[in-house]
Protein backbone atom coordinates (compact mmCIF):
# COMPACT_ATOMS: atom_id res chain seq x y z
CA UNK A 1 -9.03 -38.52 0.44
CA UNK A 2 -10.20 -41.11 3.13
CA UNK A 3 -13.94 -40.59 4.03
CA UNK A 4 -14.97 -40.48 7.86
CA UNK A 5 -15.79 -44.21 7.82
CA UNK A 6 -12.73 -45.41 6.05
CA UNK A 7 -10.61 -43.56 8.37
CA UNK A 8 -12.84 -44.72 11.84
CA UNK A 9 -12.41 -47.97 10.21
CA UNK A 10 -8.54 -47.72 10.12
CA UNK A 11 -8.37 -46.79 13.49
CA UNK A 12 -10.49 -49.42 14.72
CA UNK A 13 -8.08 -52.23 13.03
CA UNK A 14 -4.79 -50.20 14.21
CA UNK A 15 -6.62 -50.30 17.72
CA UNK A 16 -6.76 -54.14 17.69
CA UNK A 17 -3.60 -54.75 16.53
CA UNK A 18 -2.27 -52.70 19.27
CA UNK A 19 -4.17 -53.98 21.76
CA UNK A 20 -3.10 -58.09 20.90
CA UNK A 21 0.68 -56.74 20.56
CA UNK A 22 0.22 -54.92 23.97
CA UNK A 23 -1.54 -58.50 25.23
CA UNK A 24 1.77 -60.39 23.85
CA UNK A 25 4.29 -57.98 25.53
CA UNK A 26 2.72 -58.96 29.10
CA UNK A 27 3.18 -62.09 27.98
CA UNK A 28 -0.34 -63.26 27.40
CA UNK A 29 -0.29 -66.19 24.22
CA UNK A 30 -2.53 -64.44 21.16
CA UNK A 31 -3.31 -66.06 18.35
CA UNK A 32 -5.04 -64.47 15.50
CA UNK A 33 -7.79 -66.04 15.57
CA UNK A 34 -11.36 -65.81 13.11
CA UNK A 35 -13.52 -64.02 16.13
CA UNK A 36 -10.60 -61.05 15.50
CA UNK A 37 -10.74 -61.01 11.77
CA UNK A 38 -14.45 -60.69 12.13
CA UNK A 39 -13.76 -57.99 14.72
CA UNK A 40 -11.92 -55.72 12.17
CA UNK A 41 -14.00 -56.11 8.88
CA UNK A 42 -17.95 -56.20 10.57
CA UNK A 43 -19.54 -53.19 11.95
CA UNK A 44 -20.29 -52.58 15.75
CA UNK A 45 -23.28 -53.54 15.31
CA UNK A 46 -22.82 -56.09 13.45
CA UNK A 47 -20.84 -57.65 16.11
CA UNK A 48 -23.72 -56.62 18.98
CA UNK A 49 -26.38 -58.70 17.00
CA UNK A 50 -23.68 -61.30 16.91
CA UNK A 51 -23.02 -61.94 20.16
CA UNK A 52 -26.84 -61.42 21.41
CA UNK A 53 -27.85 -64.63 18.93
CA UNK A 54 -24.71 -65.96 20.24
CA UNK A 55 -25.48 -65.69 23.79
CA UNK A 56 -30.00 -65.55 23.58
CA UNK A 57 -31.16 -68.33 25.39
């Protein structure tokens, strides 16, 4: 039996993948790239502290 995370993080990669192979039907070139690997396996926010050292100035 999948626990609440395991299954919110299932979604969350199934999501993604979706959303690039959406992105490639309209014809938009996606590459898997290491931005979207860390998008499936880090938290949210993980990714939010992320971008705001990423972006701080």
């Amino acid at each position: 039996m999948l626990t609440i995370e395991q299954k919110r993080g299932r979604f969350k990669a199934l999501q993604a993948r979706n959303y690039r192979a959406s992105l490639q039907l309209e014809g938009f070139d996606v590459e898997p790239s290491k931005r979207n690997v860390e998008a499936e396996t880090s938290t949210e926010s993980e990714i939010i502290a992320k971008l705001k050292r990423q972006y701080a100035r």
